[in-house]
PDB file of N, CA and C in Angstrom:
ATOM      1  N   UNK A   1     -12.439 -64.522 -91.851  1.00  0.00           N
ATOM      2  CA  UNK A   1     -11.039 -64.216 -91.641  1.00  0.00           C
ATOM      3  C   UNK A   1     -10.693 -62.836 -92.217  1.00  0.00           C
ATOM      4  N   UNK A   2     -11.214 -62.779 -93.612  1.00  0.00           N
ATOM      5  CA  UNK A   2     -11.003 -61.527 -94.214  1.00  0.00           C
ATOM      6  C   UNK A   2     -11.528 -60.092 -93.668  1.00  0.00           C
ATOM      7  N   UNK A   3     -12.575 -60.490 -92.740  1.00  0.00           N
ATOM      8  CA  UNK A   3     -13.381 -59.455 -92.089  1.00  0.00           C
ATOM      9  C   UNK A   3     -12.700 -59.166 -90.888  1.00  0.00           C
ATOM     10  N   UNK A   4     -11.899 -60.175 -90.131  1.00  0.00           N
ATOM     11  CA  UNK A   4     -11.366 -59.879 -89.009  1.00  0.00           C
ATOM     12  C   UNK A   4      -9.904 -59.420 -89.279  1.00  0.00           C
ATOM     13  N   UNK A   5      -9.210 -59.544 -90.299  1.00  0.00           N
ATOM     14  CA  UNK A   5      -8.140 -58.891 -90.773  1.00  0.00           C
ATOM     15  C   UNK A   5      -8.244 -56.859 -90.662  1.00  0.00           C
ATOM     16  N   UNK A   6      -9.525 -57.322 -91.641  1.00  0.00           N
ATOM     17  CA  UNK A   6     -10.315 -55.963 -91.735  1.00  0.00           C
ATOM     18  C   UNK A   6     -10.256 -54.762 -90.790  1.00  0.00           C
ATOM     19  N   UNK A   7     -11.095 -55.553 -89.492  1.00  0.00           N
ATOM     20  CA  UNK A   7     -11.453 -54.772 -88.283  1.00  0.00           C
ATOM     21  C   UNK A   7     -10.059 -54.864 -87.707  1.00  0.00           C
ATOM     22  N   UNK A   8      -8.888 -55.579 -88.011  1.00  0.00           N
ATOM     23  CA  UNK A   8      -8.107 -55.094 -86.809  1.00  0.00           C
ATOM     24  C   UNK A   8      -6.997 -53.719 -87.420  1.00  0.00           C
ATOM     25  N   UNK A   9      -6.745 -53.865 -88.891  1.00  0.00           N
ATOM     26  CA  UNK A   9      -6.297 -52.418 -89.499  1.00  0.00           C
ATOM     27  C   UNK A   9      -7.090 -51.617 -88.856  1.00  0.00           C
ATOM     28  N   UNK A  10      -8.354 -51.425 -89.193  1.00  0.00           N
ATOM     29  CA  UNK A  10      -8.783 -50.012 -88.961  1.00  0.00           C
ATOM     30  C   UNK A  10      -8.862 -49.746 -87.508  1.00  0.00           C
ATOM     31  N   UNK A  11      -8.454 -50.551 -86.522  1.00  0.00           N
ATOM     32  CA  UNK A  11      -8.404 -50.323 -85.305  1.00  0.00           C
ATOM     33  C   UNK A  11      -7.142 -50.227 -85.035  1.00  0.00           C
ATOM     34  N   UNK A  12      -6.290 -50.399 -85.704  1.00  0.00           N
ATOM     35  CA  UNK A  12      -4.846 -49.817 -85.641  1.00  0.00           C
ATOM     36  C   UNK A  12      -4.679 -48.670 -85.932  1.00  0.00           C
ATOM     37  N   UNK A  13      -5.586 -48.844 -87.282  1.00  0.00           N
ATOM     38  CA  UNK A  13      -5.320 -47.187 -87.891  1.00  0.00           C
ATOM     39  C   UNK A  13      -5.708 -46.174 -87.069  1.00  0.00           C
ATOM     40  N   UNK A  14      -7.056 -46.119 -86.581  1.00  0.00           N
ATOM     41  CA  UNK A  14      -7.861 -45.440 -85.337  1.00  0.00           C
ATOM     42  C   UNK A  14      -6.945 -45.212 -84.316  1.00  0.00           C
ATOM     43  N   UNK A  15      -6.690 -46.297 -83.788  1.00  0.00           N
ATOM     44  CA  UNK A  15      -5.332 -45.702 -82.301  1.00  0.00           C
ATOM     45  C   UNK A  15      -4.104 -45.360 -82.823  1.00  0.00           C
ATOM     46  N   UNK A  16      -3.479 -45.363 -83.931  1.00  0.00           N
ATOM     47  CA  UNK A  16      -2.598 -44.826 -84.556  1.00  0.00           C
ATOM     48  C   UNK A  16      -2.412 -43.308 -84.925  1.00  0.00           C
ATOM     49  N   UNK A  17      -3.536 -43.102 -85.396  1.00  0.00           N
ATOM     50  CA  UNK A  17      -4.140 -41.859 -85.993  1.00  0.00           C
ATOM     51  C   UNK A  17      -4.293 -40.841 -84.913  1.00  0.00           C
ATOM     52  N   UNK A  18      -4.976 -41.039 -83.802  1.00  0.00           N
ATOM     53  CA  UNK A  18      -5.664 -39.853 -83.034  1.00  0.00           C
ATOM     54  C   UNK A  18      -4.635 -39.517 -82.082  1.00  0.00           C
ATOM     55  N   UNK A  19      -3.660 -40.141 -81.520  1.00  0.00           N
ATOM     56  CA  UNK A  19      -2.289 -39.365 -81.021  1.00  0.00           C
ATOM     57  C   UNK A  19      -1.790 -38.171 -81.818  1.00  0.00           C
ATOM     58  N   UNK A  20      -1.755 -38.722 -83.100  1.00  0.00           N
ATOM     59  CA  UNK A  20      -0.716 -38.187 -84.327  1.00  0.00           C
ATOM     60  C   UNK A  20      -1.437 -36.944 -84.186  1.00  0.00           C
ATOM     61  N   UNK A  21      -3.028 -36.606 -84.226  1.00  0.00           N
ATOM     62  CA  UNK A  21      -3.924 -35.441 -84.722  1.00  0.00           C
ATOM     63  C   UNK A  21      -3.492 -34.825 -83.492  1.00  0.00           C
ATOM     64  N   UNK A  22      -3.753 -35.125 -82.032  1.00  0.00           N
ATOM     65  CA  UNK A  22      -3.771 -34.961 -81.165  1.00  0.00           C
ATOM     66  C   UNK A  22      -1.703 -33.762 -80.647  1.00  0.00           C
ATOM     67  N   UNK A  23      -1.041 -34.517 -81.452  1.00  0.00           N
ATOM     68  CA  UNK A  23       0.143 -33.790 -81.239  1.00  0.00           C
ATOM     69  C   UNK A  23       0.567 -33.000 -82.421  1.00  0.00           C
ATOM     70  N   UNK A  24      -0.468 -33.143 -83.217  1.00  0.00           N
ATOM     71  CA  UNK A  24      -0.524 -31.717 -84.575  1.00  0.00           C
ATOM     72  C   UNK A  24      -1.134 -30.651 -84.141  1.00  0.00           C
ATOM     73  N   UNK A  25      -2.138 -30.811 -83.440  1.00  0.00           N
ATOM     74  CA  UNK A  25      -2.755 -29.727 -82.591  1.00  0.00           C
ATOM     75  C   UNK A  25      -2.573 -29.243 -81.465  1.00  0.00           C
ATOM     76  N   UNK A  26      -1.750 -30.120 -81.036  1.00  0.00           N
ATOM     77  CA  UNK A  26      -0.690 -29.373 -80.004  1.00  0.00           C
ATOM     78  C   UNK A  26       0.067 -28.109 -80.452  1.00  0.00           C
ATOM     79  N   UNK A  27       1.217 -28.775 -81.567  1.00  0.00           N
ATOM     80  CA  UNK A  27       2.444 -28.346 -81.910  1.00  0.00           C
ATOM     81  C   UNK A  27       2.139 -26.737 -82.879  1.00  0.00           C
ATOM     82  N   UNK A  28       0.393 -27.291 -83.351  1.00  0.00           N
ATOM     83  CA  UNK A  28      -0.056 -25.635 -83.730  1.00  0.00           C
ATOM     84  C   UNK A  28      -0.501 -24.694 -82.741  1.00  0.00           C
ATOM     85  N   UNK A  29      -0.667 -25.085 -81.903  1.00  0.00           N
ATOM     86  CA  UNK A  29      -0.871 -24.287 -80.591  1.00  0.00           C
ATOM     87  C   UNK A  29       0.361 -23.579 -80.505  1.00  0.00           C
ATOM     88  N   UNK A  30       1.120 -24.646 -80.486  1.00  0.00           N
ATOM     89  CA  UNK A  30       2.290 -24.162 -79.288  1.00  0.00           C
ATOM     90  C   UNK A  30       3.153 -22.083 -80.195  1.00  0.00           C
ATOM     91  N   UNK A  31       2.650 -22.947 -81.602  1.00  0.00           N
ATOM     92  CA  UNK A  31       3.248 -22.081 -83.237  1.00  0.00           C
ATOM     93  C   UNK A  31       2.751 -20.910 -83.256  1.00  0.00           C
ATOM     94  N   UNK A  32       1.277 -21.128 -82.787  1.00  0.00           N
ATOM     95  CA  UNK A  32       0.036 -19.631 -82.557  1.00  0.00           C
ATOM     96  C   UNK A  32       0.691 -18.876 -81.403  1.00  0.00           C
ATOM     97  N   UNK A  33       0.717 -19.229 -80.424  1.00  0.00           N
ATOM     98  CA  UNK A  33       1.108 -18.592 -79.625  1.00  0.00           C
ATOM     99  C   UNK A  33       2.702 -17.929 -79.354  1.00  0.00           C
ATOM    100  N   UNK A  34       2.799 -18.334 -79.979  1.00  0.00           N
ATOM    101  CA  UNK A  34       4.655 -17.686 -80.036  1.00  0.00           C
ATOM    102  C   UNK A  34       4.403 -16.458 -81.475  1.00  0.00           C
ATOM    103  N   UNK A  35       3.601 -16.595 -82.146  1.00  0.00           N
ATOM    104  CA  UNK A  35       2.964 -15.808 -83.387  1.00  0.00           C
ATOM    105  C   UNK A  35       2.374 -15.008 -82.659  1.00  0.00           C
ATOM    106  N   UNK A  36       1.697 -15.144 -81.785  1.00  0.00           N
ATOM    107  CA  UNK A  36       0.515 -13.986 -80.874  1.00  0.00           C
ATOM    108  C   UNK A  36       1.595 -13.345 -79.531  1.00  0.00           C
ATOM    109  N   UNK A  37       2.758 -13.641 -79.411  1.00  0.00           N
ATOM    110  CA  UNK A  37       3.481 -13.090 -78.372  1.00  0.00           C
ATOM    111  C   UNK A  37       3.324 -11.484 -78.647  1.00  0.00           C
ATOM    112  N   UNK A  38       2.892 -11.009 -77.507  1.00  0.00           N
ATOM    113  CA  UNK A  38       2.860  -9.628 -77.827  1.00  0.00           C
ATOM    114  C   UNK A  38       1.442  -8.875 -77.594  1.00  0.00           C
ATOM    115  N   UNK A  39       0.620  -9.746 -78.088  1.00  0.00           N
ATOM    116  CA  UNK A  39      -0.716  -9.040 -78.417  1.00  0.00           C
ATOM    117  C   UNK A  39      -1.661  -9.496 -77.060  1.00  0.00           C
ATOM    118  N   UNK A  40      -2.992  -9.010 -76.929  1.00  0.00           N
ATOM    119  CA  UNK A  40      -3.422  -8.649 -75.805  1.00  0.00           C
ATOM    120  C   UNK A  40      -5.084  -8.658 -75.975  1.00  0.00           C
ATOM    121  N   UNK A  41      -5.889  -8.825 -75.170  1.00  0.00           N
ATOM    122  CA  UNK A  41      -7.564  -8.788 -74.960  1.00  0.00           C
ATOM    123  C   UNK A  41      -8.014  -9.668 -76.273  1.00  0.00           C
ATOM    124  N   UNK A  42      -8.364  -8.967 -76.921  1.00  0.00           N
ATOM    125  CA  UNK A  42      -9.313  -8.840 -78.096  1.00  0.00           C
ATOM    126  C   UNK A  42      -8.624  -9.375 -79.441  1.00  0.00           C
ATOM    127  N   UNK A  43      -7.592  -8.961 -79.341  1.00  0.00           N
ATOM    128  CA  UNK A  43      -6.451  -8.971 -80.568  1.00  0.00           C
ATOM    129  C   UNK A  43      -6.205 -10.084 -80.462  1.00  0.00           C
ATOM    130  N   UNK A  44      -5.525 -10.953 -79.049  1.00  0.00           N
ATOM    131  CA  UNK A  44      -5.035 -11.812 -79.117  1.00  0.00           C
ATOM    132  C   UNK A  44      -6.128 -12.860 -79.700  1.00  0.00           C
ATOM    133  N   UNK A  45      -7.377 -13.042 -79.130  1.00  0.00           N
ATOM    134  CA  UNK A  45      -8.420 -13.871 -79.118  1.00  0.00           C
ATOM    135  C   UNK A  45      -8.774 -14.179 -80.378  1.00  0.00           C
ATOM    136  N   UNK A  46      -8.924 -12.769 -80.935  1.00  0.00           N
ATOM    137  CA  UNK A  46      -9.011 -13.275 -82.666  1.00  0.00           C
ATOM    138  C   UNK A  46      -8.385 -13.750 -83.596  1.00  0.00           C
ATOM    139  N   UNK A  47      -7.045 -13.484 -83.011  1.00  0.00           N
ATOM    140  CA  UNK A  47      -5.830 -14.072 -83.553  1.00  0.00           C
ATOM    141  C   UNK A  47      -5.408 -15.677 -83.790  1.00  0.00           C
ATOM    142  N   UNK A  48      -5.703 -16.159 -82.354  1.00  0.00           N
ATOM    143  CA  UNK A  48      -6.007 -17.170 -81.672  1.00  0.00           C
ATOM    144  C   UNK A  48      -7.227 -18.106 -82.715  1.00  0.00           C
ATOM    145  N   UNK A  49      -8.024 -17.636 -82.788  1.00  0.00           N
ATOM    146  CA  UNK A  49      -9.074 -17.972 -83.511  1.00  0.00           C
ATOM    147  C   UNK A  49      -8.884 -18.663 -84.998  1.00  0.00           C
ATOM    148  N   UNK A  50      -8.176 -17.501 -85.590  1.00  0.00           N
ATOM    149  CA  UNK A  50      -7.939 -17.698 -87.181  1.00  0.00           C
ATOM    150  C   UNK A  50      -6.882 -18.369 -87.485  1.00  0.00           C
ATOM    151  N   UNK A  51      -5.423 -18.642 -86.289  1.00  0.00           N
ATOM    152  CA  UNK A  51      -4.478 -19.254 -86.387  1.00  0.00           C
ATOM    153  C   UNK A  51      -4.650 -20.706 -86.551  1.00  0.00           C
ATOM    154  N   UNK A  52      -5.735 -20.969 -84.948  1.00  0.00           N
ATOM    155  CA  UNK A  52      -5.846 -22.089 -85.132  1.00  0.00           C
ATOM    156  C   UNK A  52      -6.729 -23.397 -86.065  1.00  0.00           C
ATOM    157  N   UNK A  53      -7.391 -21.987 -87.253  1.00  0.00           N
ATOM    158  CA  UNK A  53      -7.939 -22.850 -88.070  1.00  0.00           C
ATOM    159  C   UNK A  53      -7.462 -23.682 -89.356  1.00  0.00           C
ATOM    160  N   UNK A  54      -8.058 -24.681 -89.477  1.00  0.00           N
ATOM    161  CA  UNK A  54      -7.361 -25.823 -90.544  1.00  0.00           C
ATOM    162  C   UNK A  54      -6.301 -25.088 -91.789  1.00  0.00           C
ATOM    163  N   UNK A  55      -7.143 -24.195 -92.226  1.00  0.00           N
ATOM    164  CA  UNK A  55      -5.983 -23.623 -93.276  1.00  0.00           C
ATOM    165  C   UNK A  55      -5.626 -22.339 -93.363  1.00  0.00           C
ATOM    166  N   UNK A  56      -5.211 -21.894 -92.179  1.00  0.00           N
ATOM    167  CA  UNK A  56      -4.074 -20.986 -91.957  1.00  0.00           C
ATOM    168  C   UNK A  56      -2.469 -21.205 -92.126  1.00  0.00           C
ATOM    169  N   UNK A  57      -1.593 -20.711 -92.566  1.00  0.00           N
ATOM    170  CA  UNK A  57      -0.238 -21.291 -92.767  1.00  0.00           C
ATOM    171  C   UNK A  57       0.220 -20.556 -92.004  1.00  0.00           C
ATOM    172  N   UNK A  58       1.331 -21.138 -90.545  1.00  0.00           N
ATOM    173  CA  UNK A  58       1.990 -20.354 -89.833  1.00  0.00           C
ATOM    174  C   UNK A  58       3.129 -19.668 -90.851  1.00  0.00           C
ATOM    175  N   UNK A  59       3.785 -18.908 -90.007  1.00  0.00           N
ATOM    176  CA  UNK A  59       5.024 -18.230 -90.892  1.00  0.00           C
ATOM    177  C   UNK A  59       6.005 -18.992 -90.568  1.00  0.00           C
ATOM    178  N   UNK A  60       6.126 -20.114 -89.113  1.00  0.00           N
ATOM    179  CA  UNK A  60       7.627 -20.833 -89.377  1.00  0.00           C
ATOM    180  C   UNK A  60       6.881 -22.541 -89.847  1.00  0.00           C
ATOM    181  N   UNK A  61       5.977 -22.431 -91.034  1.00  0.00           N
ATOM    182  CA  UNK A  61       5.478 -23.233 -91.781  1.00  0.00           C
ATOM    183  C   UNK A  61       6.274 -23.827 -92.624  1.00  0.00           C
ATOM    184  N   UNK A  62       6.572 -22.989 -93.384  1.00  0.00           N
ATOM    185  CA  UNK A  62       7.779 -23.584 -94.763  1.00  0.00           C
ATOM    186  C   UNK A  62       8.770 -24.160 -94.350  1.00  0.00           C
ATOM    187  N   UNK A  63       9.388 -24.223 -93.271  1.00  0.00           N
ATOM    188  CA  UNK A  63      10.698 -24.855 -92.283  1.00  0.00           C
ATOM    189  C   UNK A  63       9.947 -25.968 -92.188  1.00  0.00           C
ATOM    190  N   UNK A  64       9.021 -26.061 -91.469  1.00  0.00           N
ATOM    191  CA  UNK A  64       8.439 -27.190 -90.817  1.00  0.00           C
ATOM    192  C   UNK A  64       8.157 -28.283 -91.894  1.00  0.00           C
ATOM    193  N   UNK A  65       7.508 -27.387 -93.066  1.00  0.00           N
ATOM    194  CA  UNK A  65       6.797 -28.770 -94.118  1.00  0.00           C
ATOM    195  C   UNK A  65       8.170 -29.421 -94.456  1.00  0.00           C
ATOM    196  N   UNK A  66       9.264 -28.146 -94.908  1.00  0.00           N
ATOM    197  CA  UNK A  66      10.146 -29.440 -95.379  1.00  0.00           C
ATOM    198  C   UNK A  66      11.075 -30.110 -94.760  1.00  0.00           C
ATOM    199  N   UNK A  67      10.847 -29.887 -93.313  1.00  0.00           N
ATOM    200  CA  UNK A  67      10.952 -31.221 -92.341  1.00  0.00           C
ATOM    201  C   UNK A  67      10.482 -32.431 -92.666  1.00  0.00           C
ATOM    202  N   UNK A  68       8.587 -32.010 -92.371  1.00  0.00           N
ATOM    203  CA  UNK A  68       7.915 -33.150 -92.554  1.00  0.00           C
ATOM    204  C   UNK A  68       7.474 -33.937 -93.417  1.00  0.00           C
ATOM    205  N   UNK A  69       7.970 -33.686 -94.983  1.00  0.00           N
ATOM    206  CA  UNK A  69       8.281 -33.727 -96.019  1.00  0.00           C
ATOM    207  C   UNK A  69       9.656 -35.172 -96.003  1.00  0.00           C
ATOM    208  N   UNK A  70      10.717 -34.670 -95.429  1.00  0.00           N
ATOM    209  CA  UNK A  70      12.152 -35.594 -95.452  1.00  0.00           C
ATOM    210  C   UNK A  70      11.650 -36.769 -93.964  1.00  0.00           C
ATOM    211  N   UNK A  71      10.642 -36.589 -93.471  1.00  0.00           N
ATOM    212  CA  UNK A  71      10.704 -37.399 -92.086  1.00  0.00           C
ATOM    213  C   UNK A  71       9.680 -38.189 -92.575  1.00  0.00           C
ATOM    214  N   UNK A  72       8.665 -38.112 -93.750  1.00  0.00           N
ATOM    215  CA  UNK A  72       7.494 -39.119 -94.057  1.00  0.00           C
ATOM    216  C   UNK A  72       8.281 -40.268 -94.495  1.00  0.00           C
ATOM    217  N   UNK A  73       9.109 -40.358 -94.951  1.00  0.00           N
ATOM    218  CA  UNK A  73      10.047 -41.188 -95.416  1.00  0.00           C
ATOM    219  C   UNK A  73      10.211 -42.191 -94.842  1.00  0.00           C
ATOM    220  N   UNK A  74      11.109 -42.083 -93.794  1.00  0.00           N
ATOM    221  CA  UNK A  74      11.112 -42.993 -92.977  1.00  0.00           C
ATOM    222  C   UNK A  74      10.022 -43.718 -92.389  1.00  0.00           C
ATOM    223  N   UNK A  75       9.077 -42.528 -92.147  1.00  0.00           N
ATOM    224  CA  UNK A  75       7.873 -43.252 -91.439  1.00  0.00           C
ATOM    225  C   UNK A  75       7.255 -44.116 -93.049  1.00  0.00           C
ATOM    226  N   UNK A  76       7.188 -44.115 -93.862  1.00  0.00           N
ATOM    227  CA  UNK A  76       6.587 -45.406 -94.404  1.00  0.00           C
ATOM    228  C   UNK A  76       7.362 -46.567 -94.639  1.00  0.00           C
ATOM    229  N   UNK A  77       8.740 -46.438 -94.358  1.00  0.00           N
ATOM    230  CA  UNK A  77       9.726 -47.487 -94.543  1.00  0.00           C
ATOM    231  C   UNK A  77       9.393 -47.928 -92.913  1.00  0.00           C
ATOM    232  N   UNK A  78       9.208 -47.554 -92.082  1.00  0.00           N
ATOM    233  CA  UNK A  78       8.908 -48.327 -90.971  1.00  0.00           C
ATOM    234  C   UNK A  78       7.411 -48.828 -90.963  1.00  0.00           C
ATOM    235  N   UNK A  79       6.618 -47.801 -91.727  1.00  0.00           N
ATOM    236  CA  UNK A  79       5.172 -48.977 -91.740  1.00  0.00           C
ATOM    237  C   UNK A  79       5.114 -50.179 -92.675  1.00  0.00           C
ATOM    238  N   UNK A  80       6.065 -50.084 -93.925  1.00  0.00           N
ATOM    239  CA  UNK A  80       6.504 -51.368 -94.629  1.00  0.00           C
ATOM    240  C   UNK A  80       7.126 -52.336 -93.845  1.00  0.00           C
ATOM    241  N   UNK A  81       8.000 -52.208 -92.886  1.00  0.00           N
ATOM    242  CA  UNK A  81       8.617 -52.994 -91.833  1.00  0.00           C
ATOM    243  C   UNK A  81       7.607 -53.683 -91.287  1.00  0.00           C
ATOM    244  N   UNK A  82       6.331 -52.864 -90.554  1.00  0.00           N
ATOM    245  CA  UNK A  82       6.407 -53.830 -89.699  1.00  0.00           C
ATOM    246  C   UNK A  82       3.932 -54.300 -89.895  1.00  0.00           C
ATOM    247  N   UNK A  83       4.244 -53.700 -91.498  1.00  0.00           N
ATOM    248  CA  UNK A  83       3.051 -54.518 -92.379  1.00  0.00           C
ATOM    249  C   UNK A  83       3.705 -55.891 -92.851  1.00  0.00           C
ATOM    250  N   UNK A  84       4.972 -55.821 -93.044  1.00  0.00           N
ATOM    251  CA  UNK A  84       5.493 -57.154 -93.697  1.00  0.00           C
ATOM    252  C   UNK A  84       5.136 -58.175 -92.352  1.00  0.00           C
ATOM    253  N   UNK A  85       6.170 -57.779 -91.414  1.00  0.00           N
ATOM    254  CA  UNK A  85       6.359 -58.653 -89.782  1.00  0.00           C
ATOM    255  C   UNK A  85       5.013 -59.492 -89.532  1.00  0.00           C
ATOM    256  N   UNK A  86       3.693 -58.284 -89.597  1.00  0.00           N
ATOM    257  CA  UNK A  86       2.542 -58.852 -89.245  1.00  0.00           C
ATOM    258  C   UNK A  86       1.737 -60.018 -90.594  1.00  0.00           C
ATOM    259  N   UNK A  87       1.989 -59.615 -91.757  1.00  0.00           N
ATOM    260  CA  UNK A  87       1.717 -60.170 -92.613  1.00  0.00           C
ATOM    261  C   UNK A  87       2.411 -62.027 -92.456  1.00  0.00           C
ATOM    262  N   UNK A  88       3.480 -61.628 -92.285  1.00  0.00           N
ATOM    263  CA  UNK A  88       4.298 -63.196 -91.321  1.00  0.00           C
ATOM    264  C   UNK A  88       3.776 -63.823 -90.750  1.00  0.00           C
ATOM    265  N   UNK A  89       3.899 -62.912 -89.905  1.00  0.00           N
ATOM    266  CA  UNK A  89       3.318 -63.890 -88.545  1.00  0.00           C
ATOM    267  C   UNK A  89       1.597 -64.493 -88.516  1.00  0.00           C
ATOM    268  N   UNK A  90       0.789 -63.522 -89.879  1.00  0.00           N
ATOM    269  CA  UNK A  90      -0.584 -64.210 -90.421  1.00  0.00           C
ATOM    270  C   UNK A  90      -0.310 -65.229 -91.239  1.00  0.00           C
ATOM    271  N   UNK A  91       1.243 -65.353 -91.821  1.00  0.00           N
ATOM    272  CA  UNK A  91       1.217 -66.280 -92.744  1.00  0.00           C
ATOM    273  C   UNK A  91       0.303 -66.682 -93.725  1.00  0.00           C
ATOM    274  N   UNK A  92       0.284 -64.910 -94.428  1.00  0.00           N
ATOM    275  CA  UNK A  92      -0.538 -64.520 -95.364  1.00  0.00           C
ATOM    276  C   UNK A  92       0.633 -65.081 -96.793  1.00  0.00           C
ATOM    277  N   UNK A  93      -0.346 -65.318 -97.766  1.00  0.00           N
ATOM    278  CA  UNK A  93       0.686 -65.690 -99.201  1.00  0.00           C
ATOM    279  C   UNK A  93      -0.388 -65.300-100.379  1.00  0.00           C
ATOM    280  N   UNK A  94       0.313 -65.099-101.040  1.00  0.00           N
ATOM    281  CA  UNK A  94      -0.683 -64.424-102.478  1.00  0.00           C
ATOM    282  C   UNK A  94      -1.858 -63.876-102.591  1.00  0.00           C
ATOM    283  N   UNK A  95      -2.760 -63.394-103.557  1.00  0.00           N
ATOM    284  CA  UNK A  95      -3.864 -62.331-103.054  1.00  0.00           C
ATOM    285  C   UNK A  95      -4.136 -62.204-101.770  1.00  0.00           C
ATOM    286  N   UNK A  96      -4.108 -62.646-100.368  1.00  0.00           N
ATOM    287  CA  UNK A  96      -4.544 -62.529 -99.271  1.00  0.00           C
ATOM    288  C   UNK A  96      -3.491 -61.457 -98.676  1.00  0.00           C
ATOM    289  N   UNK A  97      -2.307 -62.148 -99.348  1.00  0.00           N
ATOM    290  CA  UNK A  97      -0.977 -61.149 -98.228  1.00  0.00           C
ATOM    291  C   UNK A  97      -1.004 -59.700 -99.124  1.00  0.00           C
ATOM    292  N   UNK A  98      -1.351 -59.792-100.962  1.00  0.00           N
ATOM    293  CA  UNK A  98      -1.283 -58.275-101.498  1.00  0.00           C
ATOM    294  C   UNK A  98      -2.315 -57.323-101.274  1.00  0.00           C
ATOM    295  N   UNK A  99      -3.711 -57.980-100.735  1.00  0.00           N
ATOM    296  CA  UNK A  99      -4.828 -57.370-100.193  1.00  0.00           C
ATOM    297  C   UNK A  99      -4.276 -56.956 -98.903  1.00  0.00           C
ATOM    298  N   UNK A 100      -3.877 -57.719 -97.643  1.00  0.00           N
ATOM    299  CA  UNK A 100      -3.674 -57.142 -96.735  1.00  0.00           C
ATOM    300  C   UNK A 100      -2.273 -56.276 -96.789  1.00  0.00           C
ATOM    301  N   UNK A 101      -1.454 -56.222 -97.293  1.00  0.00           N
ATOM    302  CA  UNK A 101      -0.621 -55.406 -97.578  1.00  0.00           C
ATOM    303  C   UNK A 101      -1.034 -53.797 -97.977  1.00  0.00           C
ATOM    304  N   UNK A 102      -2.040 -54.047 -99.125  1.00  0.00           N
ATOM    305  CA  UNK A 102      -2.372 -52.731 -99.422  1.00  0.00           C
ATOM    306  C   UNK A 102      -3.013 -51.975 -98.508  1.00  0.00           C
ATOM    307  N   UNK A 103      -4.231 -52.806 -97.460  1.00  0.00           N
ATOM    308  CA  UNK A 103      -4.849 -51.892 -96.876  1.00  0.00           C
ATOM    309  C   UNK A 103      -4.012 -51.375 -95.191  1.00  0.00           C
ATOM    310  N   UNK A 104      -2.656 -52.212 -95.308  1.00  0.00           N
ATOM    311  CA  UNK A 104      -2.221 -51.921 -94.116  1.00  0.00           C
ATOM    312  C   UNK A 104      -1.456 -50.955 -94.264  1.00  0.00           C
ATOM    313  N   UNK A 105      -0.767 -50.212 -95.560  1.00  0.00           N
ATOM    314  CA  UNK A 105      -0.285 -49.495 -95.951  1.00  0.00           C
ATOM    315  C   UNK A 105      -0.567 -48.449 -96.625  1.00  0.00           C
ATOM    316  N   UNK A 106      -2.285 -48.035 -96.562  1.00  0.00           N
ATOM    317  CA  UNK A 106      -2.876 -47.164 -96.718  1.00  0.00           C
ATOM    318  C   UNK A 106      -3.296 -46.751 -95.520  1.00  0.00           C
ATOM    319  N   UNK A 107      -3.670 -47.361 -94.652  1.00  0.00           N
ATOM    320  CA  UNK A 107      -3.955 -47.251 -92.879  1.00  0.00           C
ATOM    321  C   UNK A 107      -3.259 -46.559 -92.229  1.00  0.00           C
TER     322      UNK A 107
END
């Protein structure tokens, strides 16, 4: 039971997760290129290059973090919502429901 609890978090987490990456790497695209407006051949390409790597900080960065900063918020008050719901409806109760609690809320 504990194993199949197991496998179905991390298969939540998994299809949960790769949208989320998937529209972060969008939305840095979209950031690079409005940063590269202007530039041309060679310039642009390299530009392109270094923007889109993991730790580059755009310049309309600092706006953004403390967006996403005030919006994590909510999003874990809605993953508490609806870790509790499922925890219910397993009609999980003591160590079983604080084990699955934790790992559904690290997920």
């Amino acid at each position: 039971m504990k194993k199949m609890i197991a496998l179905v978090c991390l298969g939540l987490a998994t299809a949960v997760s790769t949208p989320a990456f998937a529209g972060a790497q969008q939305e840095k695209m979209k950031a690079c290129n409005v940063e590269a407006k202007g530039m041309k051949g060679q310039e642009r390409k390299d530009f392109m290059k270094k923007c889109l790597k993991k730790d580059y900080v755009l310049k309309s960065a600092a706006s953004s973090e403390k967006k996403a900063e005030s919006a994590a918020k909510p999003s874990q008050k809605e993953k508490m919502k609806s870790c509790n719901a499922e925890a219910k409806s397993k009609k999980l109760k003591g160590d079983d429901r604080k084990k699955f609690m934790s790992t559904c809320l690290k997920g």
